[in-house]
C-alpha atoms as a PDB file:
ATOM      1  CA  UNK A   1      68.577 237.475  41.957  1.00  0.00           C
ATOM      2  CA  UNK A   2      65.924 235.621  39.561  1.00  0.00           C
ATOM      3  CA  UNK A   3      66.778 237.565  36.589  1.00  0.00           C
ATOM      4  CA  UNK A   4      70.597 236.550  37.196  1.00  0.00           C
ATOM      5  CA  UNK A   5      70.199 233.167  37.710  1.00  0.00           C
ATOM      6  CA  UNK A   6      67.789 233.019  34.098  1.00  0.00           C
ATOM      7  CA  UNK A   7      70.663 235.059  32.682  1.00  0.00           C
ATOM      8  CA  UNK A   8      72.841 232.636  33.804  1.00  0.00           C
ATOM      9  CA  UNK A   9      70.487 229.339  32.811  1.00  0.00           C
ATOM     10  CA  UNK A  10      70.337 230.813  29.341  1.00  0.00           C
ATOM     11  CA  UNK A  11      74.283 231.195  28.866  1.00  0.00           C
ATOM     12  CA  UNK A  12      75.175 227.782  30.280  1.00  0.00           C
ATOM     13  CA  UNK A  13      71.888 226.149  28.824  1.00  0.00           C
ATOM     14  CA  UNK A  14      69.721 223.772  30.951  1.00  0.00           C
ATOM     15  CA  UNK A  15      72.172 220.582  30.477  1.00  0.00           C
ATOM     16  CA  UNK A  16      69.461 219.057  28.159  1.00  0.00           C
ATOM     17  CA  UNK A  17      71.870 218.460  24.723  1.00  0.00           C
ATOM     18  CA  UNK A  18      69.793 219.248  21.399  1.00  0.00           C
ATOM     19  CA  UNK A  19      69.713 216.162  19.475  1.00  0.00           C
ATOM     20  CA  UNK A  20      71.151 216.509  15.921  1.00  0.00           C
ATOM     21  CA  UNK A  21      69.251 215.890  12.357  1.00  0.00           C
ATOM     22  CA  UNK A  22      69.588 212.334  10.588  1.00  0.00           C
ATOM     23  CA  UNK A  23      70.028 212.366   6.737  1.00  0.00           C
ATOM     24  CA  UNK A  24      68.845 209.066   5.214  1.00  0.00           C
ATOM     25  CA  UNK A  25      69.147 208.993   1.415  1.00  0.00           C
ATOM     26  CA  UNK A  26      67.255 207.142  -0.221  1.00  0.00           C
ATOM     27  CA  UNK A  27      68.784 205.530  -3.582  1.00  0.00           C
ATOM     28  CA  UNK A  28      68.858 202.417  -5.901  1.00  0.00           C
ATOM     29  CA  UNK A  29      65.877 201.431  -3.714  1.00  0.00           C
ATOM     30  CA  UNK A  30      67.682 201.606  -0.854  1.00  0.00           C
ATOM     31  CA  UNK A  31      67.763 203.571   2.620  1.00  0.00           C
ATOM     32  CA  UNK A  32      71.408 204.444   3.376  1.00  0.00           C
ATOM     33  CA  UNK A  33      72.634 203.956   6.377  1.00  0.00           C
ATOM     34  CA  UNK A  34      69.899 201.131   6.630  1.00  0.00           C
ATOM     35  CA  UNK A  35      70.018 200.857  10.513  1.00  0.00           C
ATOM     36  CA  UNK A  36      70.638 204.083  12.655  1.00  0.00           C
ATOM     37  CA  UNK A  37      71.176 204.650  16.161  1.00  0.00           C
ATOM     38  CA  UNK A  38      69.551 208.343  17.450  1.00  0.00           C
ATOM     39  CA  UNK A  39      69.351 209.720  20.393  1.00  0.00           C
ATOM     40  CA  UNK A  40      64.996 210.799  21.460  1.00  0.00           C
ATOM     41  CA  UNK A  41      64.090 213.888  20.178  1.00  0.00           C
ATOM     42  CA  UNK A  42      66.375 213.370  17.123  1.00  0.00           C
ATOM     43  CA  UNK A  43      64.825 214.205  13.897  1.00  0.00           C
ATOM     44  CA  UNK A  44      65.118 212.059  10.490  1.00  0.00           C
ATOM     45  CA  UNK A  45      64.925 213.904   7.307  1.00  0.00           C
ATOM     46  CA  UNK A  46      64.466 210.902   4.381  1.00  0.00           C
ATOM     47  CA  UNK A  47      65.468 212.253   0.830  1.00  0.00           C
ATOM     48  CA  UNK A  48      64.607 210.345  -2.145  1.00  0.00           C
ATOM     49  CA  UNK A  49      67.492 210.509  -4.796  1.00  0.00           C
ATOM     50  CA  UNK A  50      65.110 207.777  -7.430  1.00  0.00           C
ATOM     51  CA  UNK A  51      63.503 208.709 -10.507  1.00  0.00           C
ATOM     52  CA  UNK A  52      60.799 206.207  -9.085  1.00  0.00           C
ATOM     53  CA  UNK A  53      58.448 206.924  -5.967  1.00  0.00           C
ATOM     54  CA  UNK A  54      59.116 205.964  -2.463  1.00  0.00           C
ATOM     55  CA  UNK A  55      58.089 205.929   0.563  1.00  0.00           C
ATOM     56  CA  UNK A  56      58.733 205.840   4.434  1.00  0.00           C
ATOM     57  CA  UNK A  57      55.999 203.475   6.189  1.00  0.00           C
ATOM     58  CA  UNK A  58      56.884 202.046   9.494  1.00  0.00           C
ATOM     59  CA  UNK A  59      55.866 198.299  10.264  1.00  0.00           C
ATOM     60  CA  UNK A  60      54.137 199.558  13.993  1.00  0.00           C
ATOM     61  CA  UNK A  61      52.221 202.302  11.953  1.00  0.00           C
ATOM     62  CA  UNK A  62      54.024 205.296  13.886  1.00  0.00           C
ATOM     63  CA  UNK A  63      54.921 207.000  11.190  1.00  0.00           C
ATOM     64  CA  UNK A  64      54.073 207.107   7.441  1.00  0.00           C
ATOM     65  CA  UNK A  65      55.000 208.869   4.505  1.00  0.00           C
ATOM     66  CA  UNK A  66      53.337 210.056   0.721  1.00  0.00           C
ATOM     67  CA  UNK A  67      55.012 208.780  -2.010  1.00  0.00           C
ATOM     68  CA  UNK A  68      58.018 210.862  -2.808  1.00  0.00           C
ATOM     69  CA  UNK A  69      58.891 211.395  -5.860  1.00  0.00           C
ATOM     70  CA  UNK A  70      62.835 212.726  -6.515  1.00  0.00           C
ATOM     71  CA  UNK A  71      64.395 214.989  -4.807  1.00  0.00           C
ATOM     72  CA  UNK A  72      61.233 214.667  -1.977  1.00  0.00           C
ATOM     73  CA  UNK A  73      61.631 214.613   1.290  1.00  0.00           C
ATOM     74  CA  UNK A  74      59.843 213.451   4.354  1.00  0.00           C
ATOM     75  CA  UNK A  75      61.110 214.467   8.141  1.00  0.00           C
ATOM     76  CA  UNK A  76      59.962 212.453  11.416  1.00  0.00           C
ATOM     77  CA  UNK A  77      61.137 213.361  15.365  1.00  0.00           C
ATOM     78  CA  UNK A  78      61.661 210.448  17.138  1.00  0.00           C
ATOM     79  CA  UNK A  79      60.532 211.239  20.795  1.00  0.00           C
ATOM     80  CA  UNK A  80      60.596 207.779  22.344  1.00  0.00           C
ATOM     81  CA  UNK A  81      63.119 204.999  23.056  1.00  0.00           C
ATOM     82  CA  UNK A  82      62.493 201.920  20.650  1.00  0.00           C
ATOM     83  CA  UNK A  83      63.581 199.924  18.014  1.00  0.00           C
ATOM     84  CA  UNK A  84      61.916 201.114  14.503  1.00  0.00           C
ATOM     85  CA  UNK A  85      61.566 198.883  11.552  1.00  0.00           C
ATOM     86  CA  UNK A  86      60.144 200.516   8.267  1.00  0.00           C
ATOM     87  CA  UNK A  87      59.800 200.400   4.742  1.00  0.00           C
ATOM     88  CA  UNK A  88      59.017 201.565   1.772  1.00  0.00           C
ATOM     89  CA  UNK A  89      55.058 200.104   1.423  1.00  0.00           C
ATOM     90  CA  UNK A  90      56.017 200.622  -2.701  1.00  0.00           C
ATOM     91  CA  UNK A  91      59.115 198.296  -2.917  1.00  0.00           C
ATOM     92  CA  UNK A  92      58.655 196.321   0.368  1.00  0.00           C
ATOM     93  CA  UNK A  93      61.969 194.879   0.055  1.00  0.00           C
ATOM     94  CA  UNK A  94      63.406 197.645   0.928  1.00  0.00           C
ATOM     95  CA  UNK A  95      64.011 197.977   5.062  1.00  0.00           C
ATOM     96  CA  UNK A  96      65.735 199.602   7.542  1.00  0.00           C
ATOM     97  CA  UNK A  97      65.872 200.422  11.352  1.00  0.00           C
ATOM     98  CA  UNK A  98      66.116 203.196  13.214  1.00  0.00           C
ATOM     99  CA  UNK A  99      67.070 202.735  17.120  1.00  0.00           C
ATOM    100  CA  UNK A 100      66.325 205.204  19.830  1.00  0.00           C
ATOM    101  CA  UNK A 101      68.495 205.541  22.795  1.00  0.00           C
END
């Protein structure tokens, strides 16, 4: 009985749905889409499309990227609920938000 119930767990999966990748591009020193919404466990891949450096910093120090030069990228999972305000520590005026939910 144990072995077809796991049989059966693995077909219908546990109910938990996989949270998709986030592309953020980075380009003419901006993040685009500068505010996301993402669901926890979601996963943001950053790629830098300037011929000058960049980076990902976030203002509550969660997460921080190197520079990236073009055609870098930097990837971050998201795990809790929250509202996430970053920037690029380089070009400061540049900001966006991700939101967990």
């Amino acid at each position: 009985m144990k072995v077809f119930v796991t049989i059966l767990m693995l077909m219908l999966g546990t109910g938990a749905a996989d949270a998709e990748d986030v592309s953020i591009l980075i380009k003419n020193f901006a993040f685009g889409p500068m505010n996301v919404t993402v669901a926890p466990g979601t996963t943001v891949a950053w790629k830098n499309l300037d011929g000058e450096p960049h980076t990902v910093a976030s203002a509550d120090g969660l997460f921080r990227s190197q520079a990236l030069d073009q055609n870098d990228s930097y990837r971050f999972t998201f795990d809790k609920s929250g509202t996430f305000r970053y920037i690029c520590s380089i070009h400061p005026n540049m900001k966006a938000t991700i939101t967990v939910k």
